[in-house]
C-alpha atoms as a PDB file:
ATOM      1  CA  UNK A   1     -14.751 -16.276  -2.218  1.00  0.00           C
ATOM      2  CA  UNK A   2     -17.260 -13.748  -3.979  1.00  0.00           C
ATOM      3  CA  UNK A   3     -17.078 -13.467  -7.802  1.00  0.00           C
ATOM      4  CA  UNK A   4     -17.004  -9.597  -9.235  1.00  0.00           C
ATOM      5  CA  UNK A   5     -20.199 -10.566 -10.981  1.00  0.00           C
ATOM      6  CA  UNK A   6     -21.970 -10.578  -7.588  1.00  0.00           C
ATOM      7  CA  UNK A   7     -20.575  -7.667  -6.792  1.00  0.00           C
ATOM      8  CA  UNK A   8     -22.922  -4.171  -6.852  1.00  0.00           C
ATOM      9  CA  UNK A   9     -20.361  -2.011  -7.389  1.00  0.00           C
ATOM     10  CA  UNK A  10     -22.952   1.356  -6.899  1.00  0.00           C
ATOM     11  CA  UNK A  11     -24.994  -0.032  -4.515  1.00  0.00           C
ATOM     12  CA  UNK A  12     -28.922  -0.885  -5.226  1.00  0.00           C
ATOM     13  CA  UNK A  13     -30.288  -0.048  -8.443  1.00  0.00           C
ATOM     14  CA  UNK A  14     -33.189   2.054  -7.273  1.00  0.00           C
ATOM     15  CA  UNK A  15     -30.505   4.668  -5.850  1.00  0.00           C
ATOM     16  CA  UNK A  16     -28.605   4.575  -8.850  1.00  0.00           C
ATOM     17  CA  UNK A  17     -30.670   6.114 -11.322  1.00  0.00           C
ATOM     18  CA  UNK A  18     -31.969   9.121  -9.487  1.00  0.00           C
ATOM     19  CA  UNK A  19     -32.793  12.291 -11.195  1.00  0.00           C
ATOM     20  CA  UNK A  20     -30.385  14.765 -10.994  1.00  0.00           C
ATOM     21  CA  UNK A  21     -31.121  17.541  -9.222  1.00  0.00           C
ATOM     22  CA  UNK A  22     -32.959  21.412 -10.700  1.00  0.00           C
ATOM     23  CA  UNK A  23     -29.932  23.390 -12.205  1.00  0.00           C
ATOM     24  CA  UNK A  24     -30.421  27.037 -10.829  1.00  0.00           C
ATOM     25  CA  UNK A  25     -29.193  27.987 -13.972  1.00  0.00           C
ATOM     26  CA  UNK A  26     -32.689  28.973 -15.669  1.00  0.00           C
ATOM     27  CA  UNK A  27     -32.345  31.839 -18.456  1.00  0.00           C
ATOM     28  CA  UNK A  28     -34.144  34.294 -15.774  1.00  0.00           C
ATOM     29  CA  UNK A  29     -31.055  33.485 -13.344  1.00  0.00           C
ATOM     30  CA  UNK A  30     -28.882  33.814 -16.132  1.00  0.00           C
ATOM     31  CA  UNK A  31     -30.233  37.576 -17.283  1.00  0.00           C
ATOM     32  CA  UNK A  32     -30.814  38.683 -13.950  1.00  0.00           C
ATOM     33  CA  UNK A  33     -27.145  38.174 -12.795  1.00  0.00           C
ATOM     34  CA  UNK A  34     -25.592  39.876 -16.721  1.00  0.00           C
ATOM     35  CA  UNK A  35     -28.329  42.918 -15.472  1.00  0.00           C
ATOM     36  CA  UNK A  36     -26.938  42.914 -12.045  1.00  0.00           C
ATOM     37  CA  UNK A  37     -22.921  43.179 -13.768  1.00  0.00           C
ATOM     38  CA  UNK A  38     -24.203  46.012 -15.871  1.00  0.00           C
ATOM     39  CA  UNK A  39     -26.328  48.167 -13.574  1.00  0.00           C
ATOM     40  CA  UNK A  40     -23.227  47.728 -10.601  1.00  0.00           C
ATOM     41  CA  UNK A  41     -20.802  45.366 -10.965  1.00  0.00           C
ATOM     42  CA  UNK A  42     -20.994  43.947  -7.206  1.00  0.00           C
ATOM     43  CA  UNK A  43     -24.705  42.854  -7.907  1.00  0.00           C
ATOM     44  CA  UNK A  44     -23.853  40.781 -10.424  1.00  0.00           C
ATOM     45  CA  UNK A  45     -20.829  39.205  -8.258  1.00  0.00           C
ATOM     46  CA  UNK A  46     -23.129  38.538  -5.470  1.00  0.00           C
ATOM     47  CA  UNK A  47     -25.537  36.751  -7.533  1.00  0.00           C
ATOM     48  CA  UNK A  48     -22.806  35.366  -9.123  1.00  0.00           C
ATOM     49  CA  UNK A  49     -21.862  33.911  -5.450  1.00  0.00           C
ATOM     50  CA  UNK A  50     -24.811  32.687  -4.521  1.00  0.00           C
ATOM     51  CA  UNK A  51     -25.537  30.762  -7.367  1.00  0.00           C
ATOM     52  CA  UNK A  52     -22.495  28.936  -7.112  1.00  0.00           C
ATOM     53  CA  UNK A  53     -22.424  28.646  -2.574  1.00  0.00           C
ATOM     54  CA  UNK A  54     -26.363  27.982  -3.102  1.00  0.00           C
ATOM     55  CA  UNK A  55     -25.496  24.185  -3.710  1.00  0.00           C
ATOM     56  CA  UNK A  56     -28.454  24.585  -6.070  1.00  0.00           C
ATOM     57  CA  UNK A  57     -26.188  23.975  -9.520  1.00  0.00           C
ATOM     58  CA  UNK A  58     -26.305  20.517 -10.989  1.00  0.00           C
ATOM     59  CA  UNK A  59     -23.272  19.163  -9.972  1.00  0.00           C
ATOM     60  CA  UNK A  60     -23.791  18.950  -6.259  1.00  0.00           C
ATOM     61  CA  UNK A  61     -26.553  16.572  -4.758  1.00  0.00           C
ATOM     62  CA  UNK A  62     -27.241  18.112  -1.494  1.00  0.00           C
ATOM     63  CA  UNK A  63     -25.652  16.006   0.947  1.00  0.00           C
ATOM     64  CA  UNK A  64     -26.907  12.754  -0.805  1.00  0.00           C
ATOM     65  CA  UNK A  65     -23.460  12.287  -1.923  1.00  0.00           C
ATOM     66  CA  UNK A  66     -22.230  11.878   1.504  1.00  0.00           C
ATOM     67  CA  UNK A  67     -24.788   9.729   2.633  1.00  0.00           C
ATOM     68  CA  UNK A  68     -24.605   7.479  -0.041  1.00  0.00           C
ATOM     69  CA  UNK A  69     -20.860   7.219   0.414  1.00  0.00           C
ATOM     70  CA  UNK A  70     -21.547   5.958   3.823  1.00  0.00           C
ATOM     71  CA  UNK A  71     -23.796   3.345   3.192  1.00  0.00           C
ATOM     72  CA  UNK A  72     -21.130   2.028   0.885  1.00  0.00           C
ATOM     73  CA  UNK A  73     -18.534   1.968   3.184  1.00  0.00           C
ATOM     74  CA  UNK A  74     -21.280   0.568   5.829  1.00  0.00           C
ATOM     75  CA  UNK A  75     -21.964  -2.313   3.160  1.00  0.00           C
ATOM     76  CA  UNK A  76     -18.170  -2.947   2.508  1.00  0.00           C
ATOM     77  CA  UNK A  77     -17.390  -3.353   6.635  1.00  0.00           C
ATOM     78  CA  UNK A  78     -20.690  -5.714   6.599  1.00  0.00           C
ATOM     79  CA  UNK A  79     -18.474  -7.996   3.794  1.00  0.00           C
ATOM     80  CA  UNK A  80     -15.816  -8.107   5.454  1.00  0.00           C
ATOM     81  CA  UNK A  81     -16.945  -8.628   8.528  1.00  0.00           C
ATOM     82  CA  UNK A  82     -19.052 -11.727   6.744  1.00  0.00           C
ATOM     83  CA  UNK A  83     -15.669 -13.359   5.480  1.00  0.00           C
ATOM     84  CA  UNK A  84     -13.436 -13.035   8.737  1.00  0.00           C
ATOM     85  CA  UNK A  85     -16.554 -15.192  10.544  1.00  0.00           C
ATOM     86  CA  UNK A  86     -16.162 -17.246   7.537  1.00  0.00           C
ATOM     87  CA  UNK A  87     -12.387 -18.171   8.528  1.00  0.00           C
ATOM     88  CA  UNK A  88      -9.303 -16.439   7.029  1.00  0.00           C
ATOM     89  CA  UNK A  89      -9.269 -13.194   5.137  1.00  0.00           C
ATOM     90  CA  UNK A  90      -5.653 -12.785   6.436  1.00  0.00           C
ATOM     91  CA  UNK A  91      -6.332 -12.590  10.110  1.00  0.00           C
ATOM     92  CA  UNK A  92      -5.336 -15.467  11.441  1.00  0.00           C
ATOM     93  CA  UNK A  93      -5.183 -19.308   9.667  1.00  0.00           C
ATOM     94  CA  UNK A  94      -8.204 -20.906   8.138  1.00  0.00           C
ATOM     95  CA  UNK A  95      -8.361 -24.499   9.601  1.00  0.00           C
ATOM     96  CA  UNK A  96      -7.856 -27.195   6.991  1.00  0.00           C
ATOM     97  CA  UNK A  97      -9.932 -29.764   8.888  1.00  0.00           C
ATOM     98  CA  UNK A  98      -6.897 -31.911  10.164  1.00  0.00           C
ATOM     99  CA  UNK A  99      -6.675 -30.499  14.048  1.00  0.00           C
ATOM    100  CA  UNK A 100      -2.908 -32.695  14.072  1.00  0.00           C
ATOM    101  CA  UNK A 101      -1.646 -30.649  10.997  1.00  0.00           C
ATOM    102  CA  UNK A 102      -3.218 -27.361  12.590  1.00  0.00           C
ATOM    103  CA  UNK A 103      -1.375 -28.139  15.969  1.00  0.00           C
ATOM    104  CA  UNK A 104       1.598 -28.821  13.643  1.00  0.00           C
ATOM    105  CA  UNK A 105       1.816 -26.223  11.831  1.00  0.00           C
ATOM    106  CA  UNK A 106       0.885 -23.650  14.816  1.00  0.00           C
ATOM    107  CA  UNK A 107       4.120 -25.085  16.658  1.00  0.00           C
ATOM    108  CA  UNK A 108       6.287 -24.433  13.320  1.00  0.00           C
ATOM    109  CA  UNK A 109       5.532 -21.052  13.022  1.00  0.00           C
ATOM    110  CA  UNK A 110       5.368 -20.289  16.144  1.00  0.00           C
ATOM    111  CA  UNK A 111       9.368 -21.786  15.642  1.00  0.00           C
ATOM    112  CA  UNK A 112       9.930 -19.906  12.869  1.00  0.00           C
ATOM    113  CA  UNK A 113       8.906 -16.692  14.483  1.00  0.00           C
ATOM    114  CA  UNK A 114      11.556 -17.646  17.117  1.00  0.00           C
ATOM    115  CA  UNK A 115      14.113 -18.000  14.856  1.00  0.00           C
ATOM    116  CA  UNK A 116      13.300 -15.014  13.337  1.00  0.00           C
ATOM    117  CA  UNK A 117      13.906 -13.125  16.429  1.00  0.00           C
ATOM    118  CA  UNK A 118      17.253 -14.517  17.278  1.00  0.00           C
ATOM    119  CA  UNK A 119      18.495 -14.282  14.084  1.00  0.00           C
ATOM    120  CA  UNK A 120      17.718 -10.042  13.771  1.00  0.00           C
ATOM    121  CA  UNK A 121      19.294 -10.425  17.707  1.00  0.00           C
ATOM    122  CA  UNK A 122      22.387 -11.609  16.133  1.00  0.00           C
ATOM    123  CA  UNK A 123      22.502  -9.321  13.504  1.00  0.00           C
ATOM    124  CA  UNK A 124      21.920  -6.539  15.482  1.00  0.00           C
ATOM    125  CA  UNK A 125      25.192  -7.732  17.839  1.00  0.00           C
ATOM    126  CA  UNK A 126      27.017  -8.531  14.604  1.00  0.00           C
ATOM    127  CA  UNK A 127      26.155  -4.947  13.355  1.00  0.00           C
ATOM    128  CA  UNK A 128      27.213  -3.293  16.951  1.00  0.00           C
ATOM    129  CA  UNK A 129      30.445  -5.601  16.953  1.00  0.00           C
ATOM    130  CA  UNK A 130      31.603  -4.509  13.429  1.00  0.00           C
ATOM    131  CA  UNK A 131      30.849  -0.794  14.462  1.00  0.00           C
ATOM    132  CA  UNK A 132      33.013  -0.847  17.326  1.00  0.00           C
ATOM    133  CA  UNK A 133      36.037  -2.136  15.588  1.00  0.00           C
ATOM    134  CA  UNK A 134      35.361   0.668  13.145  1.00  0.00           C
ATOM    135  CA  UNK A 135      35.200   3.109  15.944  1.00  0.00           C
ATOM    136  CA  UNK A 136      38.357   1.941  17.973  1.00  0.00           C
ATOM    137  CA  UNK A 137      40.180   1.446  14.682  1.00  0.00           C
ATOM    138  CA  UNK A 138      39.444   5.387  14.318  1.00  0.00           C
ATOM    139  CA  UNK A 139      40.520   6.580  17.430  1.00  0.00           C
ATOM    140  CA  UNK A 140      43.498   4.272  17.337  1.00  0.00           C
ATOM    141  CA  UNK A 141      44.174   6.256  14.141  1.00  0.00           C
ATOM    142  CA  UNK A 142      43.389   9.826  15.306  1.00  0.00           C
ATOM    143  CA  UNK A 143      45.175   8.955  18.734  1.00  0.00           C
ATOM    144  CA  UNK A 144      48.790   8.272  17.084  1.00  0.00           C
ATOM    145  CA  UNK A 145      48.840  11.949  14.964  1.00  0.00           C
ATOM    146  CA  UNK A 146      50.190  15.099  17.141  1.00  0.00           C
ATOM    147  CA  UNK A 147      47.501  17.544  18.086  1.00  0.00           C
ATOM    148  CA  UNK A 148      47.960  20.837  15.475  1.00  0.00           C
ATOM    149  CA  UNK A 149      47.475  23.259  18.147  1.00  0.00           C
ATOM    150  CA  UNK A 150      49.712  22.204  21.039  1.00  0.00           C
ATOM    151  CA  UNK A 151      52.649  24.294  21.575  1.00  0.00           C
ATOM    152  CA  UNK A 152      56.193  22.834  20.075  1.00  0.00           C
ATOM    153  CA  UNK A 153      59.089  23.139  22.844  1.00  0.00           C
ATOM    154  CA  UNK A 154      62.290  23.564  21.484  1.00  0.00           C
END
């Protein structure tokens, strides 16, 4: 079982600490794109614009983001994969080292799991039984009171 102290939670350390990317905010940027809102308003928007949909600003990485999100994920499949070979992690029994205790307890839940079955088949016909009663006792009921709309002789 791995301890959370051996566990790299952000992956390596040299791709931890990388510089953040240049800001296309600069002052220039900044004055150019007021200028272009006071000469003619839809200058300034489309500067506007294009700094943001540039992917230039500070808060995106450029597609690093992605890739480092799939070497995670690549690194998380590679630990699991480690500790199914291992035996266990839920998919199927670990051996305890006695094959006559393994054979025995294969055969009891393999038992179990046949119980299991008949006993949800008998509920189900239980279920089905105690709905038909219900059913017949309702039509019993229904079939005894005159119809409203058949025509009285007299």
């Amino acid at each position: 079982m791995a301890n959370a102290a051996d566990y790299n939670r952000w992956g390596p350390t040299q791709q931890r600490y990388q510089p953040a990317p240049r800001s296309s905010w600069s002052p220039g940027w900044i004055l150019l794109t007021v200028a272009g809102f006071i000469v003619w308003w839809p200058i300034g928007l489309a500067l506007l614009f294009y700094t943001l949909w540039s992917r230039n600003m500070g808060c995106w990485d450029r597609g690093s983001r992605f890739s480092n999100k799939m070497e995670r994920m690549q690194d998380k499949m590679e630990r699991m994969r480690e500790r199914m070979d291992r035996g266990g992690f839920g998919f199927g029994p670990p051996s305890s080292g006695n094959r006559a205790f393994d054979e025995y307890r294969m055969e009891t839940l393999r038992r179990l799991e046949e119980e299991q079955v008949q006993f949800k088949d008998f509920l189900d016909r239980l279920r089905h039984a105690k709905d038909k009663e219900e059913f017949d006792a309702f039509m019993a009921q229904h079939r005894t009171k005159p119809a409203p709309d058949a025509p009285q002789q007299g």
